[in-house]
C-alpha atoms as a PDB file:
ATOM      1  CA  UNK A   1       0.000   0.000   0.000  1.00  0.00           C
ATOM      2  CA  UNK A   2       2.815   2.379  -0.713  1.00  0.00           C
ATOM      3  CA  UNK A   3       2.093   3.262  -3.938  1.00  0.00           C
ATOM      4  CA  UNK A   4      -1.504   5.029  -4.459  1.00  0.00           C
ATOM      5  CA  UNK A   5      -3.176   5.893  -8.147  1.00  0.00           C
ATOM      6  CA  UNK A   6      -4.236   8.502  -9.224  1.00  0.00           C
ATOM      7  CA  UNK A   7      -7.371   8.323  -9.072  1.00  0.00           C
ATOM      8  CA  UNK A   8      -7.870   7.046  -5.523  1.00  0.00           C
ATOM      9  CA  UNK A   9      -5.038  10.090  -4.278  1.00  0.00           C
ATOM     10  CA  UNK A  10      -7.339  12.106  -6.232  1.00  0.00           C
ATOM     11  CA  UNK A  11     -10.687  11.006  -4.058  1.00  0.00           C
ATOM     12  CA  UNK A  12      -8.519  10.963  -1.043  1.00  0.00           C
ATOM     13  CA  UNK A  13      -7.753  14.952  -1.244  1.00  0.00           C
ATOM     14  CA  UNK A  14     -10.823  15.516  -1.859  1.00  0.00           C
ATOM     15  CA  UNK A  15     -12.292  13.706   1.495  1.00  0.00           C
ATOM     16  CA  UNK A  16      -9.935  16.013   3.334  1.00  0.00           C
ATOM     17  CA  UNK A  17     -10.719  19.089   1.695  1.00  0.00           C
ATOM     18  CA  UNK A  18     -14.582  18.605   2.442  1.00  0.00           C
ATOM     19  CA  UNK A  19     -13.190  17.602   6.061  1.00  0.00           C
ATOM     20  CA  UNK A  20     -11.354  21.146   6.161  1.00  0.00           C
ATOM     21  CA  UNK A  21     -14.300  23.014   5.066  1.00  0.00           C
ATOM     22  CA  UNK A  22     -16.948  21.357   7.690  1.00  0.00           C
ATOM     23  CA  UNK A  23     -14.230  22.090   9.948  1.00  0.00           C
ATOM     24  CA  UNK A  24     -14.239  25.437   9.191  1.00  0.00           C
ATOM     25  CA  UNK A  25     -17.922  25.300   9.258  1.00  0.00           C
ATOM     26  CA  UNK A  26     -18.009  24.102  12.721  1.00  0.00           C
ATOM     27  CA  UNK A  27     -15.867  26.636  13.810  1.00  0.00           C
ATOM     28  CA  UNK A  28     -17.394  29.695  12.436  1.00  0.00           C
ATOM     29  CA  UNK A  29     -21.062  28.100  13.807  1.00  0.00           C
ATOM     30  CA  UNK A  30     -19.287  27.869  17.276  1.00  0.00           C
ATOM     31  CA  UNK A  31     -17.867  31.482  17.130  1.00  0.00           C
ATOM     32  CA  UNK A  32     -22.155  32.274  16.131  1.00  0.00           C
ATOM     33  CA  UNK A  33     -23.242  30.352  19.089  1.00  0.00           C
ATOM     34  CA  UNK A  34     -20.580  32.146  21.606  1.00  0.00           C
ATOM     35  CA  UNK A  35     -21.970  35.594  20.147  1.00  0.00           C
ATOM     36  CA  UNK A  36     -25.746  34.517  20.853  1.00  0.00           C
ATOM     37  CA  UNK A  37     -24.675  33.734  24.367  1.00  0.00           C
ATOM     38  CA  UNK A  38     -22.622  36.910  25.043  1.00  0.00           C
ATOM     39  CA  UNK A  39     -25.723  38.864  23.345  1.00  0.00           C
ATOM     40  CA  UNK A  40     -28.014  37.000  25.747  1.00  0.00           C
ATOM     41  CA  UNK A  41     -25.784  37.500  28.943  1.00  0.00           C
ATOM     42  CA  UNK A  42     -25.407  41.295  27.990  1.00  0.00           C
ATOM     43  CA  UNK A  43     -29.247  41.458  27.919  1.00  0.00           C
ATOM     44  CA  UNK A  44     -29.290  39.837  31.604  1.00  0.00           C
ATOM     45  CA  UNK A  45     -29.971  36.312  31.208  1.00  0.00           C
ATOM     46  CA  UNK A  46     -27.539  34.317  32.590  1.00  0.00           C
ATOM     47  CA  UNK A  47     -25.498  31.626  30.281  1.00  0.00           C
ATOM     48  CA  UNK A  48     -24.841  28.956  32.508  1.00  0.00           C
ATOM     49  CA  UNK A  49     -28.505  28.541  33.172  1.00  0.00           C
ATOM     50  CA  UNK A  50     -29.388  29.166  29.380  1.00  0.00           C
ATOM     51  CA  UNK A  51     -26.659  26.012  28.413  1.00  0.00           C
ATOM     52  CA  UNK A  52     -28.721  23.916  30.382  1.00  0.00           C
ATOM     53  CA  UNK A  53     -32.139  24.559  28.942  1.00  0.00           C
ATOM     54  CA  UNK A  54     -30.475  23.554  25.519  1.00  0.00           C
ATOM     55  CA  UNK A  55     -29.360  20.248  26.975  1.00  0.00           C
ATOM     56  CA  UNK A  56     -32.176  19.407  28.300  1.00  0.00           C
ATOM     57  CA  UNK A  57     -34.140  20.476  24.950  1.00  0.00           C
ATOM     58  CA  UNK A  58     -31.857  18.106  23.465  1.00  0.00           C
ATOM     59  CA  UNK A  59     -33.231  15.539  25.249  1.00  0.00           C
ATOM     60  CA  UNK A  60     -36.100  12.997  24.881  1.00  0.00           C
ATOM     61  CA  UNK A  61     -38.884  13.615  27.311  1.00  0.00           C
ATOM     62  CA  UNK A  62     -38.550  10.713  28.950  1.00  0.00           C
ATOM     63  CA  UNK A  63     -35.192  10.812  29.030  1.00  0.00           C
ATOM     64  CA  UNK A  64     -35.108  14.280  30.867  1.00  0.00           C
ATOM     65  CA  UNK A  65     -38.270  12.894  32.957  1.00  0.00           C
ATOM     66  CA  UNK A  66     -35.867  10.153  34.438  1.00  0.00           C
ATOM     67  CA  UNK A  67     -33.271  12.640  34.958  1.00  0.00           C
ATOM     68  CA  UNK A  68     -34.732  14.893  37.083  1.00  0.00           C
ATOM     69  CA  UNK A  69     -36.337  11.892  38.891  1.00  0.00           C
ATOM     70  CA  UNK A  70     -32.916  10.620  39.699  1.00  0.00           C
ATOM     71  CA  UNK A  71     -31.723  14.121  40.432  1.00  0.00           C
ATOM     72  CA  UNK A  72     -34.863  14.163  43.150  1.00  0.00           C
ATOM     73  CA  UNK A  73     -33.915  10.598  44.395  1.00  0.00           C
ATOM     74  CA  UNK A  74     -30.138  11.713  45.296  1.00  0.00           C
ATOM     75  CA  UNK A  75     -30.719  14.998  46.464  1.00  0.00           C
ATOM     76  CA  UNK A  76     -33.182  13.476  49.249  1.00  0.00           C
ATOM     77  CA  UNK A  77     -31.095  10.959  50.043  1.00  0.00           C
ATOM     78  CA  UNK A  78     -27.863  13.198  50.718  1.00  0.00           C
ATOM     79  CA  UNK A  79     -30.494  15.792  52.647  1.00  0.00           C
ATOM     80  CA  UNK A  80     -31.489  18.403  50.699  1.00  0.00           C
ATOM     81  CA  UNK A  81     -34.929  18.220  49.012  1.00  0.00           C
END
């Protein structure tokens, strides 16, 4: 496998350039996101708690529902619910 043709060096480059340019993508799309939060924090609301309302949109309901049923669970256990 030393030797590659043409054709497959050719396909090869190009699977790295489209890798470079979703990187880039990605990149610019976080810069975005950091922007929205700085907006948002500069308005009042605070990030941290903002973060965690995506996550947990992110979630399945019954996922989430679990969560904060375990979250209950240990809190009472260790005292302070």
């Amino acid at each position: 496998m030393d030797d590659i043709n043409a054709s497959t060096a050719g396909q090869l480059k190009a699977f790295i350039e489209r890798i470079e340019r979703l990187e880039e993508e990605k990149r610019n799309i976080a810069g975005d996101i950091k922007d929205v939060y700085a907006e948002a924090k500069g308005n009042g609301f605070d990030v941290k708690t903002l973060r965690k309302i995506v996550s947990l949109r992110r979630q399945e309901p019954a996922e989430r529902h679990e969560q904060e049923e375990l979250l209950e669970v240990y809190l009472r256990a260790i005292g302070m619910e």
